[in-house]
N, C-alpha and C. Protein backbone atom coordinates (compact mmCIF):
# COMPACT_ATOMS: atom_id res chain seq x y z
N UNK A 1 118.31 100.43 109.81
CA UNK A 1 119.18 100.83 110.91
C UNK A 1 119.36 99.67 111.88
N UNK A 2 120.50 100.21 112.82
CA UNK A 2 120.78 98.81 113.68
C UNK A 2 118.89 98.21 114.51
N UNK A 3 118.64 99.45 115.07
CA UNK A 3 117.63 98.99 115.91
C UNK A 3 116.23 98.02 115.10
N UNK A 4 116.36 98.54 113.91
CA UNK A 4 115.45 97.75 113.13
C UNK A 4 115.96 96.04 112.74
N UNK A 5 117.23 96.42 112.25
CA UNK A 5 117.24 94.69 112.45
C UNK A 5 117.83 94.15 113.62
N UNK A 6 117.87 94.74 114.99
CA UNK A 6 117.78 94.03 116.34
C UNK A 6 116.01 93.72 116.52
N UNK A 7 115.27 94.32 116.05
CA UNK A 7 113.92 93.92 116.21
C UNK A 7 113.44 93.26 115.30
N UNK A 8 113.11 92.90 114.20
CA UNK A 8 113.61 92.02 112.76
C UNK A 8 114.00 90.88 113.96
N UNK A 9 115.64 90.90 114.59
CA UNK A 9 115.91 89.50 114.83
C UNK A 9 115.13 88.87 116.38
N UNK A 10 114.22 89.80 116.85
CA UNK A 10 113.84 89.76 117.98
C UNK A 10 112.61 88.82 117.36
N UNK A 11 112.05 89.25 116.61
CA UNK A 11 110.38 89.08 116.00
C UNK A 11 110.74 87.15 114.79
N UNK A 12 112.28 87.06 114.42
CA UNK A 12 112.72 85.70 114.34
C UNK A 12 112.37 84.97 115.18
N UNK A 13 113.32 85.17 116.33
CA UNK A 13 113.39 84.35 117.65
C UNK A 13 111.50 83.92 117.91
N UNK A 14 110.85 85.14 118.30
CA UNK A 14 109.81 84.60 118.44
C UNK A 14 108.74 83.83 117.56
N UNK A 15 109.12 84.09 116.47
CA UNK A 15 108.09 83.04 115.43
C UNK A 15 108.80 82.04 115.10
N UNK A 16 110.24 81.52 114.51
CA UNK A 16 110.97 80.73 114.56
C UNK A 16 111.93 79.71 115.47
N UNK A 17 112.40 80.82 116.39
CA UNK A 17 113.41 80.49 117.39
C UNK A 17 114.87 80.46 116.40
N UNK A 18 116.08 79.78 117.40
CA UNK A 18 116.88 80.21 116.58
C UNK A 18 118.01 79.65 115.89
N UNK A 19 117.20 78.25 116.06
CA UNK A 19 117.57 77.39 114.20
C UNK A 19 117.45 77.83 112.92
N UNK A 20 116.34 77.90 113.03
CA UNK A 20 115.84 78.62 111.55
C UNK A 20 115.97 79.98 111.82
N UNK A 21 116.45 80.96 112.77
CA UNK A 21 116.85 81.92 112.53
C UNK A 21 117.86 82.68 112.09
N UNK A 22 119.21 81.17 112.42
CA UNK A 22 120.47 81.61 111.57
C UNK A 22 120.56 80.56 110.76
N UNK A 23 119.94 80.16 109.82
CA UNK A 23 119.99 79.26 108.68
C UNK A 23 120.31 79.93 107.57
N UNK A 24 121.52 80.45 107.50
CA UNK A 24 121.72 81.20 106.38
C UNK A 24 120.80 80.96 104.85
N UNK A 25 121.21 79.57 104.32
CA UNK A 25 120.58 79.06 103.75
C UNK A 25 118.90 79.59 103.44
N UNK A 26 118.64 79.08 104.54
CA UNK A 26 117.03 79.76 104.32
C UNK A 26 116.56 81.03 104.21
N UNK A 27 117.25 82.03 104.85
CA UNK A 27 117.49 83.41 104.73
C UNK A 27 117.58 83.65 103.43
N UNK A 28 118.58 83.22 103.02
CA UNK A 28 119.35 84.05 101.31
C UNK A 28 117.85 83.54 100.37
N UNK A 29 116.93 82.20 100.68
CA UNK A 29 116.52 81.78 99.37
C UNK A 29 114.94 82.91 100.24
N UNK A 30 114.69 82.87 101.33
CA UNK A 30 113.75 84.12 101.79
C UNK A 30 113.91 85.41 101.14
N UNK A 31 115.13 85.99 101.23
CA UNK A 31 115.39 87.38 100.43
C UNK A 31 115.30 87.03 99.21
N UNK A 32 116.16 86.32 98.60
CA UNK A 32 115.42 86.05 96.77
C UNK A 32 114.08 86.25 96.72
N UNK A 33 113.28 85.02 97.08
CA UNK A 33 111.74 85.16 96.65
C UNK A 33 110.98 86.62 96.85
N UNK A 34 111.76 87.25 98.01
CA UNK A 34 110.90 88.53 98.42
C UNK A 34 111.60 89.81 97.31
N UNK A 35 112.96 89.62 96.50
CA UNK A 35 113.43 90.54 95.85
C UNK A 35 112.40 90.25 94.46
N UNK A 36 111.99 88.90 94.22
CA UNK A 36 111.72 88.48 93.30
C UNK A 36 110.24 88.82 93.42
N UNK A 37 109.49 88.67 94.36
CA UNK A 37 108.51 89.58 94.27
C UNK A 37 108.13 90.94 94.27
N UNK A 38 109.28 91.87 94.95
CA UNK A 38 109.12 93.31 94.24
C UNK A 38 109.60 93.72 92.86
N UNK A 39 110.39 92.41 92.26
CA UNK A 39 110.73 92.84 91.12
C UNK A 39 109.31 92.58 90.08
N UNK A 40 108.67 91.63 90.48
CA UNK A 40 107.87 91.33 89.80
C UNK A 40 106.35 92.48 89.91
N UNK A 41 106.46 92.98 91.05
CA UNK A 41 105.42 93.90 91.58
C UNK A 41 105.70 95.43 90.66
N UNK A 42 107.29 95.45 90.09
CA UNK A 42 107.87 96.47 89.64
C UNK A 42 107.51 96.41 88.05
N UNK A 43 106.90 95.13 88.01
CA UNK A 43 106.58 95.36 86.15
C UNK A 43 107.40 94.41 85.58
N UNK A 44 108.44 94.03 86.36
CA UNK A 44 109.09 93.14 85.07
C UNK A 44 109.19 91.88 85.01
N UNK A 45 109.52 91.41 83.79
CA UNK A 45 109.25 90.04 83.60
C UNK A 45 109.87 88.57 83.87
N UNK A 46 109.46 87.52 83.81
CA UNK A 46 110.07 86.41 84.09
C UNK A 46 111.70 85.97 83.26
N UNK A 47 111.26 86.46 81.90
CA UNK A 47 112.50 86.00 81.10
C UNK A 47 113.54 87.27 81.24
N UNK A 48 113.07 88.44 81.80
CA UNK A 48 114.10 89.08 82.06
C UNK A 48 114.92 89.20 83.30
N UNK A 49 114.43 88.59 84.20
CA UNK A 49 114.79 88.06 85.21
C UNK A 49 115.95 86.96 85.27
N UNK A 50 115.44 85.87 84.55
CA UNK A 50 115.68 84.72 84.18
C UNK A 50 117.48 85.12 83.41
N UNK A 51 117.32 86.03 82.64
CA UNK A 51 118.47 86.62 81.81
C UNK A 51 119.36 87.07 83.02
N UNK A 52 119.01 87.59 83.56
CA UNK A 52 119.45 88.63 84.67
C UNK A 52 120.53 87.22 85.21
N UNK A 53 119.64 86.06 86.06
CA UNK A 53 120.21 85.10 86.52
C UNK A 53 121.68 84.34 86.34
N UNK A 54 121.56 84.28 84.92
CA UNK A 54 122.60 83.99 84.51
C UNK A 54 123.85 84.62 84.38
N UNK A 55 123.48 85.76 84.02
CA UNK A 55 124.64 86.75 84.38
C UNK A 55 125.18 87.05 85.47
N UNK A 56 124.30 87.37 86.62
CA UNK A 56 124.82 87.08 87.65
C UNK A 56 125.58 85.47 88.10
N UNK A 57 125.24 84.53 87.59
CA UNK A 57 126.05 83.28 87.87
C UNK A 57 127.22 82.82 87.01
N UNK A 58 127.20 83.16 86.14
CA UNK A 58 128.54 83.41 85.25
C UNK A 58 129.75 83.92 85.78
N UNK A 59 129.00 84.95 86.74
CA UNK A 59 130.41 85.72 87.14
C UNK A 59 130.84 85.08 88.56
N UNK A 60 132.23 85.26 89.22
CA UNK A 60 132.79 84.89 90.41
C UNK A 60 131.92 85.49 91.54
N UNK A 61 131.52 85.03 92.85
CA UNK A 61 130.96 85.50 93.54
C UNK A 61 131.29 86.65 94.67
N UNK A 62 130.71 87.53 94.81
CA UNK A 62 131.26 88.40 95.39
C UNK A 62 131.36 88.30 96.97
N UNK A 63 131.65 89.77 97.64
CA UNK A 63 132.19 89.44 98.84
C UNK A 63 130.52 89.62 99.81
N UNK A 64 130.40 88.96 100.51
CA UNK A 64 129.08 89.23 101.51
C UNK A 64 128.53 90.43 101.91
N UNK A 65 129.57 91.10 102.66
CA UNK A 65 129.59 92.09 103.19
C UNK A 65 129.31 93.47 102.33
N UNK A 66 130.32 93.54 101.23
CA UNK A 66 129.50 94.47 100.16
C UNK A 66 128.61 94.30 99.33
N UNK A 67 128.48 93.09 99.61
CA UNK A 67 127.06 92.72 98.68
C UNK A 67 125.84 93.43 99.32
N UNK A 68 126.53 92.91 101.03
CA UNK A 68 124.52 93.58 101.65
C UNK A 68 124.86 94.99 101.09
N UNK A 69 125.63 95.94 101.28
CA UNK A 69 125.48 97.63 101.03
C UNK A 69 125.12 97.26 99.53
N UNK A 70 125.33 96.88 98.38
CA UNK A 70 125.15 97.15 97.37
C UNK A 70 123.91 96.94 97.22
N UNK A 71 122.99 95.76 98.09
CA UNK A 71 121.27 95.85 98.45
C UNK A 71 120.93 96.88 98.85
N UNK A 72 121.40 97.38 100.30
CA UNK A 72 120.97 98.44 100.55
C UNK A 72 121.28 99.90 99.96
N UNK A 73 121.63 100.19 99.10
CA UNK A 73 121.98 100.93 98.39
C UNK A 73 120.57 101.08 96.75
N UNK A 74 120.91 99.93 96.32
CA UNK A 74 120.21 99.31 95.35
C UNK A 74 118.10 99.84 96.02
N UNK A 75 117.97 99.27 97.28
CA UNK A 75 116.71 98.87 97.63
C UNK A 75 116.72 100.59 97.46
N UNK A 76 117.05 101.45 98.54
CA UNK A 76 117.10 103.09 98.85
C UNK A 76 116.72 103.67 97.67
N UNK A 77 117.73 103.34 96.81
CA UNK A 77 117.22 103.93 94.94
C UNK A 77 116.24 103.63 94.59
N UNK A 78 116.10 102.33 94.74
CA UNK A 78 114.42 101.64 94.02
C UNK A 78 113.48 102.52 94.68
N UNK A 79 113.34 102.72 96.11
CA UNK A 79 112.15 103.57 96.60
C UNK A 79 112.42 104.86 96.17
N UNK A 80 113.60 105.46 95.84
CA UNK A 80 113.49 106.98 95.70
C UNK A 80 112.53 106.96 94.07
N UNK A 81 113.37 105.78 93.50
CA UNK A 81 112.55 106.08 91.76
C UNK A 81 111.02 105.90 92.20
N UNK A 82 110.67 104.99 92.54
CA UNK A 82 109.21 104.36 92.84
C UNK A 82 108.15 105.39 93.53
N UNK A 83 108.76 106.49 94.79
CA UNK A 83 107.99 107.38 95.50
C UNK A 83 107.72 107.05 96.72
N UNK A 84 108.66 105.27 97.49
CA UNK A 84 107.99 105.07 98.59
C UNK A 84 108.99 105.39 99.81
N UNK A 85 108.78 105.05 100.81
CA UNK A 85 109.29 105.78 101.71
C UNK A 85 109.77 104.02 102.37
N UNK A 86 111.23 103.87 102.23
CA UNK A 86 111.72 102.64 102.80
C UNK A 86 111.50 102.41 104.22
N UNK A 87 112.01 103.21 105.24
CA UNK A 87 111.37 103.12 106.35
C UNK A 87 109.79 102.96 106.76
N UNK A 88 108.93 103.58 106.04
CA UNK A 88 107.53 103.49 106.26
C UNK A 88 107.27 101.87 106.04
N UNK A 89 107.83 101.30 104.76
CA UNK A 89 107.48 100.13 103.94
C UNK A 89 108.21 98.86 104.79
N UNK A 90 109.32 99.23 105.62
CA UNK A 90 109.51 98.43 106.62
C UNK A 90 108.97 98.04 107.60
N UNK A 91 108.67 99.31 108.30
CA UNK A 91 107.93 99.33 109.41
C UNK A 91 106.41 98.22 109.34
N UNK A 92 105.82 98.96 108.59
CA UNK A 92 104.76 98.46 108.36
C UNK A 92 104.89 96.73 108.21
N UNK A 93 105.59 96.69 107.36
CA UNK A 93 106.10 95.07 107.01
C UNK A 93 106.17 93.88 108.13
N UNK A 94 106.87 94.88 108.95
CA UNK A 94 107.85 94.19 110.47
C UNK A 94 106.55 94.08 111.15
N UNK A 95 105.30 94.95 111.18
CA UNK A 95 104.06 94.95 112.32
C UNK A 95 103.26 93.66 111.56
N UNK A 96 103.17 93.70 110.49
CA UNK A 96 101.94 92.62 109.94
C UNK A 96 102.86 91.59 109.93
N UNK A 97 104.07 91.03 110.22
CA UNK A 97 104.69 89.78 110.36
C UNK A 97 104.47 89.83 111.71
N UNK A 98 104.10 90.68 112.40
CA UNK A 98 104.00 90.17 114.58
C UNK A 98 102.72 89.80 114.15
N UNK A 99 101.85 90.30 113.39
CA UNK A 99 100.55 89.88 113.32
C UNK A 99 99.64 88.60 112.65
N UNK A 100 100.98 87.83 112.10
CA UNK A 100 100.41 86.99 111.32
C UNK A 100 101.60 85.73 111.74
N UNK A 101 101.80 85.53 113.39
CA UNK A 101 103.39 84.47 113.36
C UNK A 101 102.45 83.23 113.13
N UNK A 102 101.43 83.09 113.37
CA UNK A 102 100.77 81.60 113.76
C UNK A 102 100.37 81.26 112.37
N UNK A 103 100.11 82.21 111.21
CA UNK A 103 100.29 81.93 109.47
C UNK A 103 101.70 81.51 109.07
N UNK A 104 102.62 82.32 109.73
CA UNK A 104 103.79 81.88 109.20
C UNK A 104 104.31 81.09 109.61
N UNK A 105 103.92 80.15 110.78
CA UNK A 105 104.54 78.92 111.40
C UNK A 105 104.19 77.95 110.61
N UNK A 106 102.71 78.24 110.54
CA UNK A 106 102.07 76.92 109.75
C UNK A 106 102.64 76.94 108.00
N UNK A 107 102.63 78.09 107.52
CA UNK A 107 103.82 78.12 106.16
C UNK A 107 105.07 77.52 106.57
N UNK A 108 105.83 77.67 107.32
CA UNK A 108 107.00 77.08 107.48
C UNK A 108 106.75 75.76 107.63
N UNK A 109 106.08 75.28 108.42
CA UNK A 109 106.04 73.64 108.72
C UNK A 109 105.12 73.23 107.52
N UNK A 110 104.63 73.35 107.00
CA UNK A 110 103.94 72.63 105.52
C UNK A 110 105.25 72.45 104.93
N UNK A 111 106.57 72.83 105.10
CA UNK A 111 108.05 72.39 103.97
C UNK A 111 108.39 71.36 104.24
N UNK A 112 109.04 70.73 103.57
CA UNK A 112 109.61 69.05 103.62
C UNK A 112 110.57 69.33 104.53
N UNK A 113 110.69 68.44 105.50
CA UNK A 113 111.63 67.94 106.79
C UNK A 113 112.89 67.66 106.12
N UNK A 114 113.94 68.37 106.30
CA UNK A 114 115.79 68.46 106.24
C UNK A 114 115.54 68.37 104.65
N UNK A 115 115.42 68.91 103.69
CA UNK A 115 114.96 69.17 102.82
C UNK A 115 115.22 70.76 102.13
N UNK A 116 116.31 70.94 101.81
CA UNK A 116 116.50 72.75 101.23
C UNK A 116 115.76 73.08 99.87
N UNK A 117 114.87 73.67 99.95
CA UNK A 117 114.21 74.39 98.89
C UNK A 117 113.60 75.56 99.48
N UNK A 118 113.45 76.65 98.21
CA UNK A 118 113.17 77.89 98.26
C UNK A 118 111.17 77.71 98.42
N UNK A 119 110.96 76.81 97.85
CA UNK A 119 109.41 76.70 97.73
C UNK A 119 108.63 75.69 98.66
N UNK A 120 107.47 76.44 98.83
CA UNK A 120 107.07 75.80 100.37
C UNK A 120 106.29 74.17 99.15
N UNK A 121 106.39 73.19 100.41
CA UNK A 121 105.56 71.76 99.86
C UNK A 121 105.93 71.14 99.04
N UNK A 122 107.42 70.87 98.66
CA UNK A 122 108.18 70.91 97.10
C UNK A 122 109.16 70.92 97.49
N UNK A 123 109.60 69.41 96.97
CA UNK A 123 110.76 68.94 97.31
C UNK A 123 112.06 68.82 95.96
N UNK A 124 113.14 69.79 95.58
CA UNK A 124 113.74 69.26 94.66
C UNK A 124 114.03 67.73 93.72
């Protein structure tokens, strides 16, 4: 809901500020790794993933805006199949990131200086 990601961008500002808070860039390869870890938390595998990839890049890219609903749409289903409660799994999420900014600063600054990669310490 709105108020959740006005607080989401509140809880940016304060661990990041707000360079790296509208870095699109860094955002999109943040949501990958984190889709890529519930997918992986979900059971499935690297090469099917990997398959997945391509197909998705084969094709023309879509529009932004329905892309996020087709996430949020997509994520809503995943918890209804799974049994979890999306709001709970947010919430919770959003409190242990206020609780851990001074871990995640020091993750962020271990990355190579003007340097775009998805992986921390690792430079393309």
């Amino acid at each position: 809901n709105c108020d959740y990601q006005a607080r989401v961008a509140k809880w940016m500002q304060a661990c990041f500020g707000p360079e790296i808070s509208a870095d699109k860039t860094e955002r999109a390869f943040r949501f990958i790794e984190e889709a890529l870890e519930l997918v992986q938390a979900q059971g499935q595998t690297r090469a099917e993933v990997e398959t997945l990839v391509g197909y998705v890049f084969d094709r023309p890219a879509g529009e932004t805006p329905q892309e996020v609903g087709g996430v949020m749409v997509c994520i809503a289903a995943l918890c209804n199949a799974a049994g979890l409660d999306l709001e709970g799994c947010s919430e919770a999420e959003l409190a242990r990131c206020w609780d851990k900014i001074e871990r995640i600063r020091a993750k962020h600054a271990a990355k190579p200086v003007g340097v775009r990669t998805a992986l921390p310490g690792q430079v393309p």
